[in-house]
PDB file of N, CA and C in Angstrom:
ATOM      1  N   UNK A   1    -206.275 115.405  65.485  1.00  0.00           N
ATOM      2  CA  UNK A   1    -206.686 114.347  66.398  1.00  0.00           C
ATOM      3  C   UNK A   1    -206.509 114.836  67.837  1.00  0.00           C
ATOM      4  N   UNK A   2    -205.209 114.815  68.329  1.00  0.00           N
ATOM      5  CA  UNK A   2    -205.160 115.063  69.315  1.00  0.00           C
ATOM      6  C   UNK A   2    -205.613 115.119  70.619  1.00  0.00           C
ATOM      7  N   UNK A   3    -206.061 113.614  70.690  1.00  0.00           N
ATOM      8  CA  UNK A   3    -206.728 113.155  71.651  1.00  0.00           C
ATOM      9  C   UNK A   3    -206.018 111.459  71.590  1.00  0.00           C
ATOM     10  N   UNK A   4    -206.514 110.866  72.370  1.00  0.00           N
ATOM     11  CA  UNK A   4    -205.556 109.096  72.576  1.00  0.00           C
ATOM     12  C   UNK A   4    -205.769 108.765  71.091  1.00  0.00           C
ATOM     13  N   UNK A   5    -205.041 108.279  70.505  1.00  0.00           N
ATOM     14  CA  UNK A   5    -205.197 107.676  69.083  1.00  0.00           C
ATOM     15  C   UNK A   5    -205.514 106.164  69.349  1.00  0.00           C
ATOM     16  N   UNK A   6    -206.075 105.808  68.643  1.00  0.00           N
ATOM     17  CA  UNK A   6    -207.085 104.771  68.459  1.00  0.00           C
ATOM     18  C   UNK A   6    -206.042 103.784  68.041  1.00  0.00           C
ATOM     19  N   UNK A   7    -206.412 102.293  68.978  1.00  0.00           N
ATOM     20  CA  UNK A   7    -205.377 101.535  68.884  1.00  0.00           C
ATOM     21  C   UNK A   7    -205.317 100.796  67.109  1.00  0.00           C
ATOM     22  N   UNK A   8    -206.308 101.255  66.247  1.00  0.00           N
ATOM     23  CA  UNK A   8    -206.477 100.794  65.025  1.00  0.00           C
ATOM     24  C   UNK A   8    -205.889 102.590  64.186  1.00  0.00           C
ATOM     25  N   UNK A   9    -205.212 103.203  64.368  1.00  0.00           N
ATOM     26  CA  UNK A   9    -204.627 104.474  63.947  1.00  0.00           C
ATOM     27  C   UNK A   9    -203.009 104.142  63.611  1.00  0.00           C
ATOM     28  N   UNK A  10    -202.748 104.905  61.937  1.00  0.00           N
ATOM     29  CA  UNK A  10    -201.618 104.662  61.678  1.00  0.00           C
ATOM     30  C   UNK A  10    -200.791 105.776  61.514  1.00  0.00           C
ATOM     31  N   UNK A  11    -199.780 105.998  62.851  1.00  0.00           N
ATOM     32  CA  UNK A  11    -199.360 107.132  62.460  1.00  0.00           C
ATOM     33  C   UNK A  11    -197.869 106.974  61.360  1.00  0.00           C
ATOM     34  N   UNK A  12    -197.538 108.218  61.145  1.00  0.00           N
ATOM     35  CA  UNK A  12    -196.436 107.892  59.749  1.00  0.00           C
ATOM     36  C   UNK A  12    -195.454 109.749  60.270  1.00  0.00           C
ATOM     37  N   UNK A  13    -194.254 109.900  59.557  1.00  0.00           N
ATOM     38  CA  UNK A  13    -193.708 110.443  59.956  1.00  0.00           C
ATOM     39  C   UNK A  13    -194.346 112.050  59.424  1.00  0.00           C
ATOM     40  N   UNK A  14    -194.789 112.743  59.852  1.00  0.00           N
ATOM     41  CA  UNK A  14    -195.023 114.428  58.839  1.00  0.00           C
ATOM     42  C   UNK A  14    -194.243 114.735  57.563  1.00  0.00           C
ATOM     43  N   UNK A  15    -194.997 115.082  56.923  1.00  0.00           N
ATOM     44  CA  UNK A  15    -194.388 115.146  55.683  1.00  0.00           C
ATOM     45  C   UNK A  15    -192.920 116.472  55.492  1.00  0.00           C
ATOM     46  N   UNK A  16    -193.446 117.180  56.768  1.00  0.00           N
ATOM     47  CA  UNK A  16    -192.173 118.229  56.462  1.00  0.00           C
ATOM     48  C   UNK A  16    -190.738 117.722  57.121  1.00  0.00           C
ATOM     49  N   UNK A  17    -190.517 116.281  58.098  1.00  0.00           N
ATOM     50  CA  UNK A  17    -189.422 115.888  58.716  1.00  0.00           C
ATOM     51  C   UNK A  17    -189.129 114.823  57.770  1.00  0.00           C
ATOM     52  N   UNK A  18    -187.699 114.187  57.985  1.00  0.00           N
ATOM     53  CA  UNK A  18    -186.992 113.327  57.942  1.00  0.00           C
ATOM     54  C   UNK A  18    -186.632 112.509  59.034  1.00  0.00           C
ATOM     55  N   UNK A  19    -186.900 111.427  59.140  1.00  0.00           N
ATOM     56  CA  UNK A  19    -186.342 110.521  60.438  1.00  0.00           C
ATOM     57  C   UNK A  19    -185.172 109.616  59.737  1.00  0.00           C
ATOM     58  N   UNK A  20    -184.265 110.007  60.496  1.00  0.00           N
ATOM     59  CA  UNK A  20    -182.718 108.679  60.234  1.00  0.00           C
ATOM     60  C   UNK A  20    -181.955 108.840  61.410  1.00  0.00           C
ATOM     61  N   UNK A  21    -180.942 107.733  61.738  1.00  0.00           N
ATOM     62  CA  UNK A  21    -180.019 107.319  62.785  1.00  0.00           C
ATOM     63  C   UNK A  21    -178.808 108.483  62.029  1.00  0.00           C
ATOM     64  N   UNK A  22    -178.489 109.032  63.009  1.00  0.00           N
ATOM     65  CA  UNK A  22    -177.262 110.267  62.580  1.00  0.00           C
ATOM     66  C   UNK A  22    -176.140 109.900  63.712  1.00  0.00           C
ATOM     67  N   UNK A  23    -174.987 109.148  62.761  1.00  0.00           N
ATOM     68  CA  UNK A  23    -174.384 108.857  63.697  1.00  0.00           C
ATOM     69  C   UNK A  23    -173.544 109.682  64.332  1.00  0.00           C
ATOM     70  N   UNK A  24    -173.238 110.667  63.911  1.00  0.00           N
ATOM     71  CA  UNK A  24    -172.506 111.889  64.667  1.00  0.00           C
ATOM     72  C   UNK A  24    -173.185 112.341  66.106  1.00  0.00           C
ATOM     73  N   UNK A  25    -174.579 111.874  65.786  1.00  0.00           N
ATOM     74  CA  UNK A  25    -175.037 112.123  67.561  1.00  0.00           C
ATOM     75  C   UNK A  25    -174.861 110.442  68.186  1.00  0.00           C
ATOM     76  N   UNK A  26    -175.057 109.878  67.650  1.00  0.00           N
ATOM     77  CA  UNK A  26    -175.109 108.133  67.861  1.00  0.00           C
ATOM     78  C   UNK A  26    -176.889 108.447  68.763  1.00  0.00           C
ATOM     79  N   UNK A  27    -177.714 108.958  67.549  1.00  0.00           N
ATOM     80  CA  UNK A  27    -178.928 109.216  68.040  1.00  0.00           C
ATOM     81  C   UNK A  27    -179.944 109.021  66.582  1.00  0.00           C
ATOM     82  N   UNK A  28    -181.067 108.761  66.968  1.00  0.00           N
ATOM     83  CA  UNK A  28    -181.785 109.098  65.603  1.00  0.00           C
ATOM     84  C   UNK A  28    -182.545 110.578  65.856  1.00  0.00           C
ATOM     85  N   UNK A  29    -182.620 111.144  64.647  1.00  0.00           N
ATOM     86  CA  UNK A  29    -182.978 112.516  64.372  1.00  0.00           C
ATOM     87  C   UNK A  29    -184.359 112.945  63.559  1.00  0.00           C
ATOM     88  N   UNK A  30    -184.917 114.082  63.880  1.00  0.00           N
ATOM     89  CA  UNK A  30    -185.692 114.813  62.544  1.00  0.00           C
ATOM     90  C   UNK A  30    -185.363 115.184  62.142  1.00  0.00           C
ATOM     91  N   UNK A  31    -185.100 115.616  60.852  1.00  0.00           N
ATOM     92  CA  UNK A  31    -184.340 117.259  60.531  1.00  0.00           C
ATOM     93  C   UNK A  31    -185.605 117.910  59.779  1.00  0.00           C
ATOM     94  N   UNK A  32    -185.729 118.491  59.713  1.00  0.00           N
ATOM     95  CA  UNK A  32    -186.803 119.589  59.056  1.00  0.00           C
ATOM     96  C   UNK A  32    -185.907 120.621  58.672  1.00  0.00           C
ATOM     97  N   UNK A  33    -186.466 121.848  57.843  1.00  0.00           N
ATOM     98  CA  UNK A  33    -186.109 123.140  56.854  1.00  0.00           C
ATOM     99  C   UNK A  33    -185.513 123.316  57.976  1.00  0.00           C
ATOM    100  N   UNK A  34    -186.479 123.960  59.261  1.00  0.00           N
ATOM    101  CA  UNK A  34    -185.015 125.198  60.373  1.00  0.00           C
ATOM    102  C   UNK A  34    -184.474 124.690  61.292  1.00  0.00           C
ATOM    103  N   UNK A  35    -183.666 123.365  61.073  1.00  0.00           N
ATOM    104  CA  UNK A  35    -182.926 122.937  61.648  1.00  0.00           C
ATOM    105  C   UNK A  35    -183.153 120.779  62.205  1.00  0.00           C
ATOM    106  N   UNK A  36    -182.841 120.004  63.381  1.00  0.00           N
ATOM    107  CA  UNK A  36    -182.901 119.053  63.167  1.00  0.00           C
ATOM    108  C   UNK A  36    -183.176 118.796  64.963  1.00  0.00           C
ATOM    109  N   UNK A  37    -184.029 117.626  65.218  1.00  0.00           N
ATOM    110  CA  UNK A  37    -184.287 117.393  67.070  1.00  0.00           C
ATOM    111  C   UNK A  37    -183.947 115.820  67.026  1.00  0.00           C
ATOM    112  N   UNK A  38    -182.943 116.234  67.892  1.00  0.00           N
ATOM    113  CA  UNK A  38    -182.214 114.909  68.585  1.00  0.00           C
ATOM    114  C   UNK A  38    -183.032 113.959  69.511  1.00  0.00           C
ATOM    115  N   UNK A  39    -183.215 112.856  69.136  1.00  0.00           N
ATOM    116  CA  UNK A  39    -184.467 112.008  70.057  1.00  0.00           C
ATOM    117  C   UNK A  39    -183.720 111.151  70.767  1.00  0.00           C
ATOM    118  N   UNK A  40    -184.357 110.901  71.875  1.00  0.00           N
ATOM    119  CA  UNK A  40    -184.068 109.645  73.034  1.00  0.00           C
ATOM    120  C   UNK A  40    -184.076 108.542  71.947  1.00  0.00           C
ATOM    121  N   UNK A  41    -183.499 107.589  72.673  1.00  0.00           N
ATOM    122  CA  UNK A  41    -183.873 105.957  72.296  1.00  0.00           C
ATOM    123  C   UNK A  41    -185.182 105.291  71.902  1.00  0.00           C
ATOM    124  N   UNK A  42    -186.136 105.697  73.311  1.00  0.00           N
ATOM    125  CA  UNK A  42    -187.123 105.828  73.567  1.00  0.00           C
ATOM    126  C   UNK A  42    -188.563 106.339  72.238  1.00  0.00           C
ATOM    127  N   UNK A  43    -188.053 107.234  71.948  1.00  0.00           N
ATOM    128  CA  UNK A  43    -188.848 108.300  70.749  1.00  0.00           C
ATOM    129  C   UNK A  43    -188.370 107.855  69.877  1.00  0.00           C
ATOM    130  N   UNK A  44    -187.012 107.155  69.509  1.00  0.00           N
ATOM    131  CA  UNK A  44    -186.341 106.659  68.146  1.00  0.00           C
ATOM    132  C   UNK A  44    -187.065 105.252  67.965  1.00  0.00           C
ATOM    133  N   UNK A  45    -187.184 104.893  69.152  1.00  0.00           N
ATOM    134  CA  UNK A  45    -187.570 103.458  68.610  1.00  0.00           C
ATOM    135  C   UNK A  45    -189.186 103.403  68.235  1.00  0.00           C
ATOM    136  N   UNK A  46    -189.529 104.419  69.014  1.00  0.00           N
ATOM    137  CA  UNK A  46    -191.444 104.361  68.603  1.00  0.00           C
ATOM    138  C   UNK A  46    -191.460 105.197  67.230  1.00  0.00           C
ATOM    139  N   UNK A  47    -190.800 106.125  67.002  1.00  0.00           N
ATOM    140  CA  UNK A  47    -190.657 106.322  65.297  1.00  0.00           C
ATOM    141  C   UNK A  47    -190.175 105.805  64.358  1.00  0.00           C
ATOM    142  N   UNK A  48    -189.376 105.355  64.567  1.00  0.00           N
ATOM    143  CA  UNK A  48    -188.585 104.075  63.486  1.00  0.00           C
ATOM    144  C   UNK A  48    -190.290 103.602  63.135  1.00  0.00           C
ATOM    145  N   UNK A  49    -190.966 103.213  63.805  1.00  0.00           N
ATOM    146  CA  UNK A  49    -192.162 101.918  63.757  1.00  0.00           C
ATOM    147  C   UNK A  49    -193.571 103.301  62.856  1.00  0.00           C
ATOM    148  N   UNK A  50    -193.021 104.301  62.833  1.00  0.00           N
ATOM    149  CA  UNK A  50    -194.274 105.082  62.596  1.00  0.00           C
ATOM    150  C   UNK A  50    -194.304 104.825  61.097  1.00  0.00           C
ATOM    151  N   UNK A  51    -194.833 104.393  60.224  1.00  0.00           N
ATOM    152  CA  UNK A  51    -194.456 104.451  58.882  1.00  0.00           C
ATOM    153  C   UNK A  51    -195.703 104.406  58.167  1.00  0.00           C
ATOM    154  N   UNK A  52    -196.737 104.712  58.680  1.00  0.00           N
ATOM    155  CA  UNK A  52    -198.111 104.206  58.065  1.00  0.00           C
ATOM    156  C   UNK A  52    -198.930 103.025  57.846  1.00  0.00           C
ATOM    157  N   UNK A  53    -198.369 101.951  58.021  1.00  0.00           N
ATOM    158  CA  UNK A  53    -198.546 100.791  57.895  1.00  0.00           C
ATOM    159  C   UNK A  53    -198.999 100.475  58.801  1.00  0.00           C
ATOM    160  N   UNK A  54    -198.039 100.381  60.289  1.00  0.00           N
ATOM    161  CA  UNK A  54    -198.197  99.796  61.846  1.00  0.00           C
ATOM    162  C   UNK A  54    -199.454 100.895  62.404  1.00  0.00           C
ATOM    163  N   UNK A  55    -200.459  99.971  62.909  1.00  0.00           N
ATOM    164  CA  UNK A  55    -201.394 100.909  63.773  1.00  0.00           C
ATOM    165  C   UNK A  55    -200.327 100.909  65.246  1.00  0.00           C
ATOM    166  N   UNK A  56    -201.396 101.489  66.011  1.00  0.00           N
ATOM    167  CA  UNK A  56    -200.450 102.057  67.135  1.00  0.00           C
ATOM    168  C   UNK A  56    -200.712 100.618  67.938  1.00  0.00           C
ATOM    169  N   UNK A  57    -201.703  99.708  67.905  1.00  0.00           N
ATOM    170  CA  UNK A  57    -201.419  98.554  68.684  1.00  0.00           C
ATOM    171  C   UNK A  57    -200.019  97.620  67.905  1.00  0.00           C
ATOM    172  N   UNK A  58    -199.903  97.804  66.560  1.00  0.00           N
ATOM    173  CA  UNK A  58    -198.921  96.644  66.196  1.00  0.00           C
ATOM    174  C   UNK A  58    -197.783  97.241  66.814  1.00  0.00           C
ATOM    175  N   UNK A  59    -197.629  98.942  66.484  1.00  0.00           N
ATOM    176  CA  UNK A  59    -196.381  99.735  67.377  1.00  0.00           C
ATOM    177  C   UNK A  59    -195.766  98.989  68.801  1.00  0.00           C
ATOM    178  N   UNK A  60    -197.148  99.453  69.535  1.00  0.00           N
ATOM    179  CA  UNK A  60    -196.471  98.708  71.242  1.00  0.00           C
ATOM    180  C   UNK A  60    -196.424  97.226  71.126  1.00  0.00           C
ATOM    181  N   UNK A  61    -197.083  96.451  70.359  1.00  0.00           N
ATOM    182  CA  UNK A  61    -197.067  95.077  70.498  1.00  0.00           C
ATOM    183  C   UNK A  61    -195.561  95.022  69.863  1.00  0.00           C
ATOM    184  N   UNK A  62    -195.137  95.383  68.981  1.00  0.00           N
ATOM    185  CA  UNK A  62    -193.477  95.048  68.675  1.00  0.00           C
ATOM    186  C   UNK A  62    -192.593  95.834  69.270  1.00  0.00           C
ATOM    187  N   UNK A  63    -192.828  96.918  70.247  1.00  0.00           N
ATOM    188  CA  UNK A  63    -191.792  97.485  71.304  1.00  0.00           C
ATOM    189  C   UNK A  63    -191.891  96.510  72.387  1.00  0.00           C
ATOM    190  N   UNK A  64    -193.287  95.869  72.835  1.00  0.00           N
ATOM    191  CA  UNK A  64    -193.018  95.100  74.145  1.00  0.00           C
ATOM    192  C   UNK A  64    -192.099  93.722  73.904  1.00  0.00           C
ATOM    193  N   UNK A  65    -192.509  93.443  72.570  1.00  0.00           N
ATOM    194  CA  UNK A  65    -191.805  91.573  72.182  1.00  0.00           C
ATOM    195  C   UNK A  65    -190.096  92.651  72.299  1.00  0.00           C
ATOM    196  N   UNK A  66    -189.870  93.569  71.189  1.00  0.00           N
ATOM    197  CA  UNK A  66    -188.325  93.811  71.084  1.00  0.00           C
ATOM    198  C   UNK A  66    -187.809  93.648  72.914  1.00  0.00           C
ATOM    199  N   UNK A  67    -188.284  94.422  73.666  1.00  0.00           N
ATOM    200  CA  UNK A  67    -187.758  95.493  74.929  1.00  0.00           C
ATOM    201  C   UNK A  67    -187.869  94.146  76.197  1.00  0.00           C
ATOM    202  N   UNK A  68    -188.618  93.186  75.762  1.00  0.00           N
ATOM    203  CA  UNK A  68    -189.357  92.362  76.682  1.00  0.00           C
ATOM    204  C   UNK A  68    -189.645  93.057  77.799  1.00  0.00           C
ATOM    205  N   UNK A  69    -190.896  93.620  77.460  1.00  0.00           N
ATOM    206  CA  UNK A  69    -191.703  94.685  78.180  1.00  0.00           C
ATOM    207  C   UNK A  69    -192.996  94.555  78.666  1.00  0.00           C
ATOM    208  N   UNK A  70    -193.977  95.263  78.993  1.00  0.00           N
ATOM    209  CA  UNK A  70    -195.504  94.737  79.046  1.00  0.00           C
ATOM    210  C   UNK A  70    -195.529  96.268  79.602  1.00  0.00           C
ATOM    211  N   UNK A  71    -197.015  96.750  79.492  1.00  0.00           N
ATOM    212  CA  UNK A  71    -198.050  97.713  79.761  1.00  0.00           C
ATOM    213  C   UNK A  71    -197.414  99.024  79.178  1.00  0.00           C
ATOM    214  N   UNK A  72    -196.847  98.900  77.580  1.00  0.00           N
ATOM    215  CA  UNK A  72    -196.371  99.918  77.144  1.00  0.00           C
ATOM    216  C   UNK A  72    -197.111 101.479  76.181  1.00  0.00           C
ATOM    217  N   UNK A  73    -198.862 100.442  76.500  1.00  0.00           N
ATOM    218  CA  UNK A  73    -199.795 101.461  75.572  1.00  0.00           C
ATOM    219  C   UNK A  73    -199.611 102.983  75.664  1.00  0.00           C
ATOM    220  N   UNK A  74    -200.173 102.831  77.226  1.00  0.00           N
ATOM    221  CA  UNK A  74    -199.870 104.387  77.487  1.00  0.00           C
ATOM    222  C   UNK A  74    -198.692 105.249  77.399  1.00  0.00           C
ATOM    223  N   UNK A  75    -197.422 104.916  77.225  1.00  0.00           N
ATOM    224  CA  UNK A  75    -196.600 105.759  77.176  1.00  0.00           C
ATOM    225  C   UNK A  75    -196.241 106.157  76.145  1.00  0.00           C
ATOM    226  N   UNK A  76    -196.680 104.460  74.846  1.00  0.00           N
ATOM    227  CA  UNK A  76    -196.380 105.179  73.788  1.00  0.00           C
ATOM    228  C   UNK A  76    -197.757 106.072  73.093  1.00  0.00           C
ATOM    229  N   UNK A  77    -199.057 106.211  73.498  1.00  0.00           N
ATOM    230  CA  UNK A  77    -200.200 106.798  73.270  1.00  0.00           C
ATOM    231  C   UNK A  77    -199.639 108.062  73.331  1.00  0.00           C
ATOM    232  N   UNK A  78    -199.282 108.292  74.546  1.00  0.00           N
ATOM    233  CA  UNK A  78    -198.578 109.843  75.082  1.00  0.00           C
ATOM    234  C   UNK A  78    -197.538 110.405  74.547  1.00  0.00           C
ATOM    235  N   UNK A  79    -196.420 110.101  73.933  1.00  0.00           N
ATOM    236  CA  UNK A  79    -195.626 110.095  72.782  1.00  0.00           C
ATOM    237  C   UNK A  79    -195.991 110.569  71.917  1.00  0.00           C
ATOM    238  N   UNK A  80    -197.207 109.568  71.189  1.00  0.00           N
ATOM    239  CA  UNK A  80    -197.815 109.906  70.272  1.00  0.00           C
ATOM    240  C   UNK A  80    -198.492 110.822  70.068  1.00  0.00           C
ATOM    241  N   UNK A  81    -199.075 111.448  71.447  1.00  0.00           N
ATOM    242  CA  UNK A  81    -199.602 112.345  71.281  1.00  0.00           C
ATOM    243  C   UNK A  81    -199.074 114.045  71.041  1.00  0.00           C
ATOM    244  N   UNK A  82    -198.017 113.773  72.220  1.00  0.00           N
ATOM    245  CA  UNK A  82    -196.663 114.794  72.075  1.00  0.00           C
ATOM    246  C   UNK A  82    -196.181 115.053  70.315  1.00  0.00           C
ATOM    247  N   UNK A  83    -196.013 114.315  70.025  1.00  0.00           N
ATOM    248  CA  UNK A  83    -195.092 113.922  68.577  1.00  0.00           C
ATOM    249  C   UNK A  83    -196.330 114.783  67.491  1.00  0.00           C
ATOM    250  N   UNK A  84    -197.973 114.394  67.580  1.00  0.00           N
ATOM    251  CA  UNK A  84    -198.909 114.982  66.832  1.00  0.00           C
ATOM    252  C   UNK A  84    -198.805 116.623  67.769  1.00  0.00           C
ATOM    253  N   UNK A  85    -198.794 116.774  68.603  1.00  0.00           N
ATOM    254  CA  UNK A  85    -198.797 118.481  68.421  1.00  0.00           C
ATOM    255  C   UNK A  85    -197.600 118.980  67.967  1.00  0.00           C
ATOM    256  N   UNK A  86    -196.658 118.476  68.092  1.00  0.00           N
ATOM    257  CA  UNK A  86    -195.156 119.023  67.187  1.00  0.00           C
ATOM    258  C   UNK A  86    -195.072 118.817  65.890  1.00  0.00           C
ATOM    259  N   UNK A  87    -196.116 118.418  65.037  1.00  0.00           N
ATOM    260  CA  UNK A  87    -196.574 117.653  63.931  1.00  0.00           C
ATOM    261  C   UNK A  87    -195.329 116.465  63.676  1.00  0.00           C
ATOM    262  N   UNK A  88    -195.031 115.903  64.398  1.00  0.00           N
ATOM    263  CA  UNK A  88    -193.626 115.372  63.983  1.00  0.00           C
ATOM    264  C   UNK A  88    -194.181 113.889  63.132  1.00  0.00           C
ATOM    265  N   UNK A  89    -195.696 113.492  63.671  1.00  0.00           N
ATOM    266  CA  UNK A  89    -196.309 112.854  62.798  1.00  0.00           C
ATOM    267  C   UNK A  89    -198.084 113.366  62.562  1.00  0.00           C
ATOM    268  N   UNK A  90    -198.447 112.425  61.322  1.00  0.00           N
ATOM    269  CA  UNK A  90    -199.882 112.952  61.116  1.00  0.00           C
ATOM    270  C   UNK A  90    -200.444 111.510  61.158  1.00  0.00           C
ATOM    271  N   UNK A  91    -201.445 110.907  60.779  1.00  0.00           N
ATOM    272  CA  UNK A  91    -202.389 109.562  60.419  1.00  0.00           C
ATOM    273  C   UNK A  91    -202.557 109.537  59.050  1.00  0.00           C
ATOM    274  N   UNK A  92    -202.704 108.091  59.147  1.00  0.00           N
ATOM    275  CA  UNK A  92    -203.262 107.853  57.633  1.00  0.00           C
ATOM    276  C   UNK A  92    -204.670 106.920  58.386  1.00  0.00           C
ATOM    277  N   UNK A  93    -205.353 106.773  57.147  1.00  0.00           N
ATOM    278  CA  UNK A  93    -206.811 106.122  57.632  1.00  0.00           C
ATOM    279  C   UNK A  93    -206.073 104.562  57.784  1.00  0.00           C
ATOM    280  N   UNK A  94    -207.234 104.316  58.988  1.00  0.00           N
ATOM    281  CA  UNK A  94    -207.046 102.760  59.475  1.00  0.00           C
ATOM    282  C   UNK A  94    -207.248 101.788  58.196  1.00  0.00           C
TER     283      UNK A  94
END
């Protein structure tokens, strides 16, 4: 893809990571085979939501209600987009 993902696009975690809250960092994590990347809050909370299910509008629409937020598309688009060249996620069809 790798281009703005389509607010009807479901991203889900890559099949080669693991996402969980590791409390030894008091962070949530990937871990993959060569090793594991420590995420912001920020990146934890827009992956927690990646699961295949949520398109990327239900994503920001339940970060802005949680965060009581507004105009959060773009940052999490950009995320998202970051996150697909690290494969850290892939899509499933809308």
């Amino acid at each position: 893809m790798h281009s703005t993902p389509a607010p009807s696009s479901h991203p889900r975690i890559g099949r080669l990571f693991r996402f969980q809250w590791e409390p030894a960092q008091q962070a949530h994590v990937l871990l993959y085979p060569e090793g594991m990347v420590k995420l912001n809050r920020s990146a934890g909370e827009i992956l927690a939501r990646c699961d295949g299910t949520r398109s990327v509008a239900e994503i920001v629409a339940e970060l802005e209600a949680a965060f009581q937020a507004s105009s959060l598309t773009a940052d999490v688009e950009a995320f998202l987009r970051l996150a697909e060249e690290r494969s850290w996620i892939d899509w499933t069809p809308a």
